[in-house]
C-alpha atoms as a PDB file:
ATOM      1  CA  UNK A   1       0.000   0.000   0.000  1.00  0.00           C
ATOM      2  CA  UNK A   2       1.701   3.326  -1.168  1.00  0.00           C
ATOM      3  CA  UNK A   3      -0.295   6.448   0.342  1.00  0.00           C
ATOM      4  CA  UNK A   4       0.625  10.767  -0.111  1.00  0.00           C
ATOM      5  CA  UNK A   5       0.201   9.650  -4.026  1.00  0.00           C
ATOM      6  CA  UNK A   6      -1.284  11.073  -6.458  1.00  0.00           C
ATOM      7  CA  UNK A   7      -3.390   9.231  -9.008  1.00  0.00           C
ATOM      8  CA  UNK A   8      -3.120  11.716 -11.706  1.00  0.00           C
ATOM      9  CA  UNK A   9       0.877  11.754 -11.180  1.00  0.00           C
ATOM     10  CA  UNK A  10       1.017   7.906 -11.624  1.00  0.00           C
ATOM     11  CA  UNK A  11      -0.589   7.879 -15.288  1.00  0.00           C
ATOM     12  CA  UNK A  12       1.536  10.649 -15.954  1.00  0.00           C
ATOM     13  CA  UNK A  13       4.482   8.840 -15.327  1.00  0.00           C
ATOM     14  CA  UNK A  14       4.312   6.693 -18.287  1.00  0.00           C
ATOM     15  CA  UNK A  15       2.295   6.707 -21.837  1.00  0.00           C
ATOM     16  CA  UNK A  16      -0.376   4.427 -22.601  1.00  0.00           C
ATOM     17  CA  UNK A  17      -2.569   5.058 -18.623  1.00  0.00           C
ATOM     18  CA  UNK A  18      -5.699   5.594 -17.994  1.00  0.00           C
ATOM     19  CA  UNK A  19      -7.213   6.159 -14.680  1.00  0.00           C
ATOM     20  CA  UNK A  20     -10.140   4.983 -14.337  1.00  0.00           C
ATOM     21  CA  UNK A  21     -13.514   5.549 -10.950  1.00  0.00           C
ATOM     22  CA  UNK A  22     -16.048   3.176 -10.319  1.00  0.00           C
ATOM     23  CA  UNK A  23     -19.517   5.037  -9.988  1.00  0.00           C
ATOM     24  CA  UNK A  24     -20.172   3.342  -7.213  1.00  0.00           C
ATOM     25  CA  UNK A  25     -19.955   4.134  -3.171  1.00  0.00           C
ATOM     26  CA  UNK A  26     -16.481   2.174  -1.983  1.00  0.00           C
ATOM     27  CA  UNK A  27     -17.960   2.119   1.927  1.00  0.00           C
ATOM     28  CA  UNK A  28     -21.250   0.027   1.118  1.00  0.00           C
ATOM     29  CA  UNK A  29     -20.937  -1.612  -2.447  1.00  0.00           C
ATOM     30  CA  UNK A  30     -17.393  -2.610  -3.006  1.00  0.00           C
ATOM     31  CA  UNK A  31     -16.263  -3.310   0.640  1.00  0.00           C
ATOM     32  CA  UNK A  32     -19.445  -6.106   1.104  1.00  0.00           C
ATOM     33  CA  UNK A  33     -18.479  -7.406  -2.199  1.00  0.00           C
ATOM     34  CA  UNK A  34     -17.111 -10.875  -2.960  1.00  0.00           C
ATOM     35  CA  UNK A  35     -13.738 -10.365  -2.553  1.00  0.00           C
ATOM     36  CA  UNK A  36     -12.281 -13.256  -4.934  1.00  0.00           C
ATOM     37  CA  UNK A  37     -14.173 -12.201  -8.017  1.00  0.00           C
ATOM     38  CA  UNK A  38     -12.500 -10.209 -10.707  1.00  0.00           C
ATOM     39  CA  UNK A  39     -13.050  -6.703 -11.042  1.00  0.00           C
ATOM     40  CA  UNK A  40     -14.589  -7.455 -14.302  1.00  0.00           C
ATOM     41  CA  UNK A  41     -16.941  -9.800 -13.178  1.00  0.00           C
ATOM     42  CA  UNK A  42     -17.894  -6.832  -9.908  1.00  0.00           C
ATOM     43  CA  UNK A  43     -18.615  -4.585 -12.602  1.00  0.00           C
ATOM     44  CA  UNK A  44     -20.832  -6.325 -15.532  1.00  0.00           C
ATOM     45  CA  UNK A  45     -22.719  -8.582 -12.348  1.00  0.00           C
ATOM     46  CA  UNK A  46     -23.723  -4.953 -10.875  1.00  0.00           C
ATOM     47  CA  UNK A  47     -23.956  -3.215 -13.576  1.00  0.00           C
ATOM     48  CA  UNK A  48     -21.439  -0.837 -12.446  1.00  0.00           C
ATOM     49  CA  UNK A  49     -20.919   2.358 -14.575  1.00  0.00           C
ATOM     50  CA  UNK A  50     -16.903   3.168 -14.956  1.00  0.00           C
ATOM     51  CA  UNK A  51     -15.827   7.333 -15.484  1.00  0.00           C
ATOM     52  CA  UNK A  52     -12.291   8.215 -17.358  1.00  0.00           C
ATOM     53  CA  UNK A  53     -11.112  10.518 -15.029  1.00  0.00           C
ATOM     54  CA  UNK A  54      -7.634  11.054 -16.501  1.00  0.00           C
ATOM     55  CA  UNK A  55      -5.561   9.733 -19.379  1.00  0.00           C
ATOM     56  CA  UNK A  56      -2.884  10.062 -21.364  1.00  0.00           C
ATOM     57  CA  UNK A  57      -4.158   8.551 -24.237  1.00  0.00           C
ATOM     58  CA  UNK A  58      -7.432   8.238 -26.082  1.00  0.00           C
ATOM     59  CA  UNK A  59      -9.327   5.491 -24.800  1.00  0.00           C
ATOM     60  CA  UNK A  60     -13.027   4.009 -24.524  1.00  0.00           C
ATOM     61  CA  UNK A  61     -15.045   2.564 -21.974  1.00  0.00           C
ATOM     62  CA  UNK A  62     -15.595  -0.436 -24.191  1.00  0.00           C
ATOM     63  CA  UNK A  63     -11.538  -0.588 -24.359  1.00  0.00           C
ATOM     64  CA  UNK A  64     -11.405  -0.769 -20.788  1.00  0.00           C
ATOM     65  CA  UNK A  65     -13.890  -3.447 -20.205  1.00  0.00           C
ATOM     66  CA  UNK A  66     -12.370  -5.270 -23.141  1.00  0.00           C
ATOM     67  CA  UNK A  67      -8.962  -4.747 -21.096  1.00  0.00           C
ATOM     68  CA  UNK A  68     -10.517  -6.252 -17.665  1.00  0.00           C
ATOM     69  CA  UNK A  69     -12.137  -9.408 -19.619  1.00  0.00           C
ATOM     70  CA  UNK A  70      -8.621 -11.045 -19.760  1.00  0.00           C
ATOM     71  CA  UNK A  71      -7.092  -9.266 -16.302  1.00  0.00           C
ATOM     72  CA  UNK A  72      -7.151 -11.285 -13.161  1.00  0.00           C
ATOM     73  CA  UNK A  73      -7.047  -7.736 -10.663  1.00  0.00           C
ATOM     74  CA  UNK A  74      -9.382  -8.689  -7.784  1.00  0.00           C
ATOM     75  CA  UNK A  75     -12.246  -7.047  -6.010  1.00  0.00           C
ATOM     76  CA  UNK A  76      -9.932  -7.287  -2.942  1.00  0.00           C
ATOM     77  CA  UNK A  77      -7.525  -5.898  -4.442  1.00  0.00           C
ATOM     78  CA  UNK A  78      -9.155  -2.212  -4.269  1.00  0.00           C
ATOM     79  CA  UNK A  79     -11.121  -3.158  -0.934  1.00  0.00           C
ATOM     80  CA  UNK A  80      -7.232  -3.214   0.899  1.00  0.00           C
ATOM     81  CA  UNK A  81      -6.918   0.118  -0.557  1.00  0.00           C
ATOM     82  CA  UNK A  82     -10.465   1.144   1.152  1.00  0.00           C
ATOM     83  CA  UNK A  83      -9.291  -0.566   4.266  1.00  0.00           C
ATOM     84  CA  UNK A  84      -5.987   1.391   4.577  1.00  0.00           C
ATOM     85  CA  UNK A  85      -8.083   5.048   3.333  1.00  0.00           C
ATOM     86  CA  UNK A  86      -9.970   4.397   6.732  1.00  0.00           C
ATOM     87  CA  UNK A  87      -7.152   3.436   8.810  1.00  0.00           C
ATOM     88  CA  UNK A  88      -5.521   6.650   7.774  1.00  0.00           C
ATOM     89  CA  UNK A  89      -8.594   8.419   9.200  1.00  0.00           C
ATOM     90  CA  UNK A  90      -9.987   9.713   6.068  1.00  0.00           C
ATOM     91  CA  UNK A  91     -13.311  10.636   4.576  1.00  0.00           C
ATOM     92  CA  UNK A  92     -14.486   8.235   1.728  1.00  0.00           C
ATOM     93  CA  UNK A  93     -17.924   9.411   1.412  1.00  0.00           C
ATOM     94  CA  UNK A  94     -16.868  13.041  -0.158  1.00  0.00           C
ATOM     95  CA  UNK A  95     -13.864  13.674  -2.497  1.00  0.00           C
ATOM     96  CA  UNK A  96     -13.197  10.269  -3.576  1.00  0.00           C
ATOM     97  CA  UNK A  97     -13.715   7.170  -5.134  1.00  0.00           C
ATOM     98  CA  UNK A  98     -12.255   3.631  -5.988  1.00  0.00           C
ATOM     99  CA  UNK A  99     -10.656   2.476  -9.082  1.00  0.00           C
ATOM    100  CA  UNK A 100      -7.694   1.792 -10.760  1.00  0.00           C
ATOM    101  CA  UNK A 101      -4.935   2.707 -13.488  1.00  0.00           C
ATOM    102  CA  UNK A 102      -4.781   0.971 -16.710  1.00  0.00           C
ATOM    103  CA  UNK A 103      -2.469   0.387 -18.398  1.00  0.00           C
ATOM    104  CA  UNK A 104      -3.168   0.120 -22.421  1.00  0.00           C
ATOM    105  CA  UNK A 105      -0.523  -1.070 -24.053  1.00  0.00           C
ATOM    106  CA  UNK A 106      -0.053  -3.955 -21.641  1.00  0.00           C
ATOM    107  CA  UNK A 107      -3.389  -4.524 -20.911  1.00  0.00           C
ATOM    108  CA  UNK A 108      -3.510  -5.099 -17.748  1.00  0.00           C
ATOM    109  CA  UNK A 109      -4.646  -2.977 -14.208  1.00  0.00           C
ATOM    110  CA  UNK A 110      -1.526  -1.981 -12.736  1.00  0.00           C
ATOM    111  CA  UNK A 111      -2.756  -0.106  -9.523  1.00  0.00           C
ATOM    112  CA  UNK A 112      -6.222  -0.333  -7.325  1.00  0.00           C
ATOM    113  CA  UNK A 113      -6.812   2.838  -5.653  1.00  0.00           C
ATOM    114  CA  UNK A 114      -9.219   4.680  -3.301  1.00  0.00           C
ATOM    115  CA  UNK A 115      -8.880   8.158  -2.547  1.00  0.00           C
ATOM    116  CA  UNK A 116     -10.115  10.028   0.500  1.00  0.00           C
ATOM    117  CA  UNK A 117     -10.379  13.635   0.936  1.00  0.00           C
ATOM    118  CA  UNK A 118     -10.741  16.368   3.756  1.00  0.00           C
ATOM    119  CA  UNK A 119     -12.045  19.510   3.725  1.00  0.00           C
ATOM    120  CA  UNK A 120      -9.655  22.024   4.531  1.00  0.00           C
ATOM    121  CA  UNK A 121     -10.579  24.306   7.809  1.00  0.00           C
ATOM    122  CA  UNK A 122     -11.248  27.601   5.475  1.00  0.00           C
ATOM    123  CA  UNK A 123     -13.998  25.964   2.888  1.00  0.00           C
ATOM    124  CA  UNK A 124     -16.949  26.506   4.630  1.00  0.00           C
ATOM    125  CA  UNK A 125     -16.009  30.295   5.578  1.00  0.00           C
ATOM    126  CA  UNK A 126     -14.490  30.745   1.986  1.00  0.00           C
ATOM    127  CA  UNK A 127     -17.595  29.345   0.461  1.00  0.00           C
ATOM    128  CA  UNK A 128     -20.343  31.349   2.452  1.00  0.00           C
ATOM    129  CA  UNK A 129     -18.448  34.388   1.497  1.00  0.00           C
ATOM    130  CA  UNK A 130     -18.212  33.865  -2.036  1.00  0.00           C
ATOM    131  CA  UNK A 131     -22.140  33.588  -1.882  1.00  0.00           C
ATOM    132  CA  UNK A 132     -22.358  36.525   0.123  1.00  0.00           C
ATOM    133  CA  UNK A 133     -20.932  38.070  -2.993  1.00  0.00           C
ATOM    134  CA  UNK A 134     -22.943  36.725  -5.289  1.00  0.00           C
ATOM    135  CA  UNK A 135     -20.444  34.866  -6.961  1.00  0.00           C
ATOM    136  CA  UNK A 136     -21.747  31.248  -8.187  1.00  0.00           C
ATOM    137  CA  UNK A 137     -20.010  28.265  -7.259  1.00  0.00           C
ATOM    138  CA  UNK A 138     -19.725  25.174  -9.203  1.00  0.00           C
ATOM    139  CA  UNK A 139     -17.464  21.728  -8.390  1.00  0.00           C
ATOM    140  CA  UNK A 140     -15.725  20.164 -11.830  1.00  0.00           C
ATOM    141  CA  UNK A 141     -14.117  17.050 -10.827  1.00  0.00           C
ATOM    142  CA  UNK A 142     -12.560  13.498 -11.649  1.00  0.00           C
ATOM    143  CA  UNK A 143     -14.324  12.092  -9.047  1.00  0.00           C
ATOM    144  CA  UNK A 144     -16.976   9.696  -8.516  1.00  0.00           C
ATOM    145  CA  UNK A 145     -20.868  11.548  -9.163  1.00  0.00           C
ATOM    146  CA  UNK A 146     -22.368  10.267  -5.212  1.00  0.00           C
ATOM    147  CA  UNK A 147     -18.957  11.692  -3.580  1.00  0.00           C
ATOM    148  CA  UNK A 148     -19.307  15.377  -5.162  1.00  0.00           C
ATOM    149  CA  UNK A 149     -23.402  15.409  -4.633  1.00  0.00           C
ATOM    150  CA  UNK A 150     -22.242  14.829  -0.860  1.00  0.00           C
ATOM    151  CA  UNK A 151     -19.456  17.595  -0.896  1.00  0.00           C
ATOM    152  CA  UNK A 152     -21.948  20.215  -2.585  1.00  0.00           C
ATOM    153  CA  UNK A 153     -24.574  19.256   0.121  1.00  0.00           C
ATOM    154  CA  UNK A 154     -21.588  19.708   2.926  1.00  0.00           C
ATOM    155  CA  UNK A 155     -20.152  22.873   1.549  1.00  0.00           C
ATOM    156  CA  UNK A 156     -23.973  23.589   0.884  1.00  0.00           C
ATOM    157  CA  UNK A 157     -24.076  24.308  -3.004  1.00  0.00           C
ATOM    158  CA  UNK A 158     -26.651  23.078  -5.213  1.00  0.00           C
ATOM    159  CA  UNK A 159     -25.813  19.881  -6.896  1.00  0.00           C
ATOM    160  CA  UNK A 160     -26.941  21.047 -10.134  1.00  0.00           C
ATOM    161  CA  UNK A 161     -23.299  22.704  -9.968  1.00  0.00           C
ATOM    162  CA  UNK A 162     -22.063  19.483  -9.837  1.00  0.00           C
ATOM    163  CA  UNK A 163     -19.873  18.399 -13.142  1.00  0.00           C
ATOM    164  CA  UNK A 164     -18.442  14.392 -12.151  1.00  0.00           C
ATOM    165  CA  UNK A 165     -16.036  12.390 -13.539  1.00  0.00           C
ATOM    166  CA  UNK A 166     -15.008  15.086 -16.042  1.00  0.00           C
ATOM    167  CA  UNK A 167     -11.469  14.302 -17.414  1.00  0.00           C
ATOM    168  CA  UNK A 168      -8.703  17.051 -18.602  1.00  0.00           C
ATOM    169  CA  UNK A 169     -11.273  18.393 -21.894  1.00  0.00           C
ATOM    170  CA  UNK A 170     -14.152  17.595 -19.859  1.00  0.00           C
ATOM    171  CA  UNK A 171     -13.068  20.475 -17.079  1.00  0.00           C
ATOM    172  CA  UNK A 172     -12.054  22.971 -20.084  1.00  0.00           C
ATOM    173  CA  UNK A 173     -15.503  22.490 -21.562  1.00  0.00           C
ATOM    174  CA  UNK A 174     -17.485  23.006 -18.526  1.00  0.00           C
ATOM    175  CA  UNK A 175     -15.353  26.210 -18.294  1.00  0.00           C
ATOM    176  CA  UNK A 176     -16.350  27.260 -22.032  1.00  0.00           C
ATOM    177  CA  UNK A 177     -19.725  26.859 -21.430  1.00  0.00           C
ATOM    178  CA  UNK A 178     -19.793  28.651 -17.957  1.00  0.00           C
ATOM    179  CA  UNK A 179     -18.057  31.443 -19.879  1.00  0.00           C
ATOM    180  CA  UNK A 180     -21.529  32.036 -22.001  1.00  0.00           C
ATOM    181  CA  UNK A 181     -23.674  32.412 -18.835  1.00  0.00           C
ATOM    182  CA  UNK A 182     -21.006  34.524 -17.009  1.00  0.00           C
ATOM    183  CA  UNK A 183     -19.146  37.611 -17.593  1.00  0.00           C
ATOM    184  CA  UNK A 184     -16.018  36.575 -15.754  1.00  0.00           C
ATOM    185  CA  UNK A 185     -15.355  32.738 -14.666  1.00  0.00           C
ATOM    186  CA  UNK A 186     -12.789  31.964 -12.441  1.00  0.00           C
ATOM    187  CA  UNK A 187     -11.210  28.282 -12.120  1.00  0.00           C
ATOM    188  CA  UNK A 188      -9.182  26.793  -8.742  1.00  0.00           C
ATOM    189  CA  UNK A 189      -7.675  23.905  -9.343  1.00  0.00           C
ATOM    190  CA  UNK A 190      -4.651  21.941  -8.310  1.00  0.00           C
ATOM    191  CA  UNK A 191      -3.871  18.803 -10.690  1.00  0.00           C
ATOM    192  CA  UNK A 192      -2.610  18.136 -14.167  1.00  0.00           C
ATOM    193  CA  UNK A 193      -6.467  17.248 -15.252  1.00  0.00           C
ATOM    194  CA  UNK A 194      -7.072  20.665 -14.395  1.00  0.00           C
ATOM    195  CA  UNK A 195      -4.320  22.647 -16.834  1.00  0.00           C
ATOM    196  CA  UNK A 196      -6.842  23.187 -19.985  1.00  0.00           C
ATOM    197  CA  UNK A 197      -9.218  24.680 -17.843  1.00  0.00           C
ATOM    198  CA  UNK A 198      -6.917  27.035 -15.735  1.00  0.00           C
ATOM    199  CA  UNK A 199      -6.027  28.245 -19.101  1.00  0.00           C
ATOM    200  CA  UNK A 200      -9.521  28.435 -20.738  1.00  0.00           C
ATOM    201  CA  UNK A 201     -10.997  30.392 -17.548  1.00  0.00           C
ATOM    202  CA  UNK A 202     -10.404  34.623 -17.117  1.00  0.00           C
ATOM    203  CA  UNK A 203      -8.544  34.200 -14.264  1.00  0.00           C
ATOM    204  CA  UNK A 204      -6.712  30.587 -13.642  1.00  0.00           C
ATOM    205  CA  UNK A 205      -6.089  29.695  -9.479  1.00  0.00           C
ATOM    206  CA  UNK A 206      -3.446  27.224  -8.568  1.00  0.00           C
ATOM    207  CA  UNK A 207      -3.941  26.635  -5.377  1.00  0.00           C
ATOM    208  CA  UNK A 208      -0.636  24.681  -3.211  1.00  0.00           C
ATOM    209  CA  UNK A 209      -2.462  24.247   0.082  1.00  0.00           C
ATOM    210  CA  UNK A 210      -2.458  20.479  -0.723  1.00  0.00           C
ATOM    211  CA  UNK A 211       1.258  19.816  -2.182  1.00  0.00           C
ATOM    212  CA  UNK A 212       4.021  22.428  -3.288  1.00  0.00           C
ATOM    213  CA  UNK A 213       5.332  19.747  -5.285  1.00  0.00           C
ATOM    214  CA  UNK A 214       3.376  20.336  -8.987  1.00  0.00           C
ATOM    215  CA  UNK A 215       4.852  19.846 -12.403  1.00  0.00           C
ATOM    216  CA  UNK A 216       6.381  22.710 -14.126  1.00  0.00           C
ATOM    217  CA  UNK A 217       3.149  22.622 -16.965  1.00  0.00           C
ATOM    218  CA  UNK A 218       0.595  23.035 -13.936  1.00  0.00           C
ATOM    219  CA  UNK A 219       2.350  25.901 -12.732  1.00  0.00           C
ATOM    220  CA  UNK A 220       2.884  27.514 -16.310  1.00  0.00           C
ATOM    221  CA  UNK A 221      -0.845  27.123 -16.550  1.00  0.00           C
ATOM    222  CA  UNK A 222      -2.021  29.311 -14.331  1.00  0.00           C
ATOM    223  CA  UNK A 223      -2.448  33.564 -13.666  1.00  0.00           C
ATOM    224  CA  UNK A 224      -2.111  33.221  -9.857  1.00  0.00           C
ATOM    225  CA  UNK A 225      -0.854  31.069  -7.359  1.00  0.00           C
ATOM    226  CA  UNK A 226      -2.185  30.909  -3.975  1.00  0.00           C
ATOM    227  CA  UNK A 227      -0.841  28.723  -0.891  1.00  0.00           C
ATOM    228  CA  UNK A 228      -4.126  28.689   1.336  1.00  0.00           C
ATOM    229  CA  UNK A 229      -8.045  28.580  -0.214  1.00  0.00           C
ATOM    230  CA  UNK A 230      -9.046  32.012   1.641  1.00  0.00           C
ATOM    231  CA  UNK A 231      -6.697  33.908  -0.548  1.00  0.00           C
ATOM    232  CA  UNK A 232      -8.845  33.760  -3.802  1.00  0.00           C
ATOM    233  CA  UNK A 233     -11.309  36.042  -1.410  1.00  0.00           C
ATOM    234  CA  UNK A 234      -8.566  38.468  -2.488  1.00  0.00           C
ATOM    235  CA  UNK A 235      -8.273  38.504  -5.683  1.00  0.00           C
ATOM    236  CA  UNK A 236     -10.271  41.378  -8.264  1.00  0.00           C
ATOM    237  CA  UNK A 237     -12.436  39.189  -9.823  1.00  0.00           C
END
């Protein structure tokens, strides 16, 4: 079990990944699963819905499942990662998801993965001023649809603003379109899926609160950089 990784730094490592979330809620559904069966078989038997959250390479949903026929990854394979998420005291029921990174010229799952999130202290405030401003808030992510309906309820947002499993042109889109309803639209992000739409937005946010260690593209992408969330309350916008 490696932990402090991140997902979308592990496909970028090397051509030909995919990382891939499993719609589904990791603390009831995949945890009470048979552990022994296949990922594949988890999936089509549930009728499980699988989201490209980042890639380095063109790929289908149909390629993956083709992919997971002939792997022999198990179901317990991504429940140890669940296990060790919640020994580590984190949230699984907001910000995250289970899956795992492809691998597409291989063909075969090379990680399982589960990641668990927590709010930083300054959301809630940050958020509830923003609205006192009138500013709109919406949530473009990678991650799972049921996690992100539960963060917008926390951080009380509508989950109409809710854009899930949205990959690297998925974020820039939702920006574009954002752009026709607003005068100004303002993106935070702090990943490599989130470099086209720092640069699509008005204003592009980097935010470091989470990691000071970025690649040199992320960092090119943006206007501003900020080290703590209650700083964009400072910037003209």
């Amino acid at each position: 079990i490696c932990d402090f990784i991140s997902s979308l730094d592990l496909v970028e490592y090397k051509k030909n990944r995919a990382l891939v979330v499993l719609q589904t809620d990791p603390a009831s559904c995949i945890i009470n699963a048979k552990p022994n069966q296949t990922i594949y078989n988890f999936i089509t038997r549930n009728n499980i819905d699988l989201g490209i959250s980042y890639s380095n390479i063109d790929i289908t949903k149909d390629d993956i499942l083709d992919i997971l026929k002939k792997d022999n990854s198990k179901v317990r394979d991504i429940q140890d990662t669940i296990r060790a998420v919640l020994e580590r005291g984190y949230d699984i029921e907001i910000c995250s998801g289970s899956g795992f990174i492809i691998n597409i010229e291989k063909r075969i799952v090379e990680f399982t993965l589960t990641a668990g999130g927590k709010l930083f202290p300054e959301v809630l405030d940050v958020v509830s001023e923003l609205k006192r401003k009138n500013i709109d808030i919406y949530v473009a992510s990678g991650d799972r649809k049921g996690a992100l309906e539960k963060l917008a309820i926390t951080i009380n947002i509508s989950t109409s603003n809710v854009f899930a499993t949205v990959d690297t042109k998925g974020k820039a889109l939702v920006i574009r379109r954002l752009k026709k309803k607003y005068d100004k639209v303002m993106m935070v992000g702090d990943g490599l899926n989130d470099i086209l739409a720092l640069k699509e937005a008005d204003i592009g946010v980097l935010t470091l609160q989470q990691s000071n260690k970025v690649h040199e593209k992320l960092l090119k992408a943006a206007d501003i950089i900020v080290y703590n969330i209650r700083e964009i309350l400072d910037i003209k916008f």
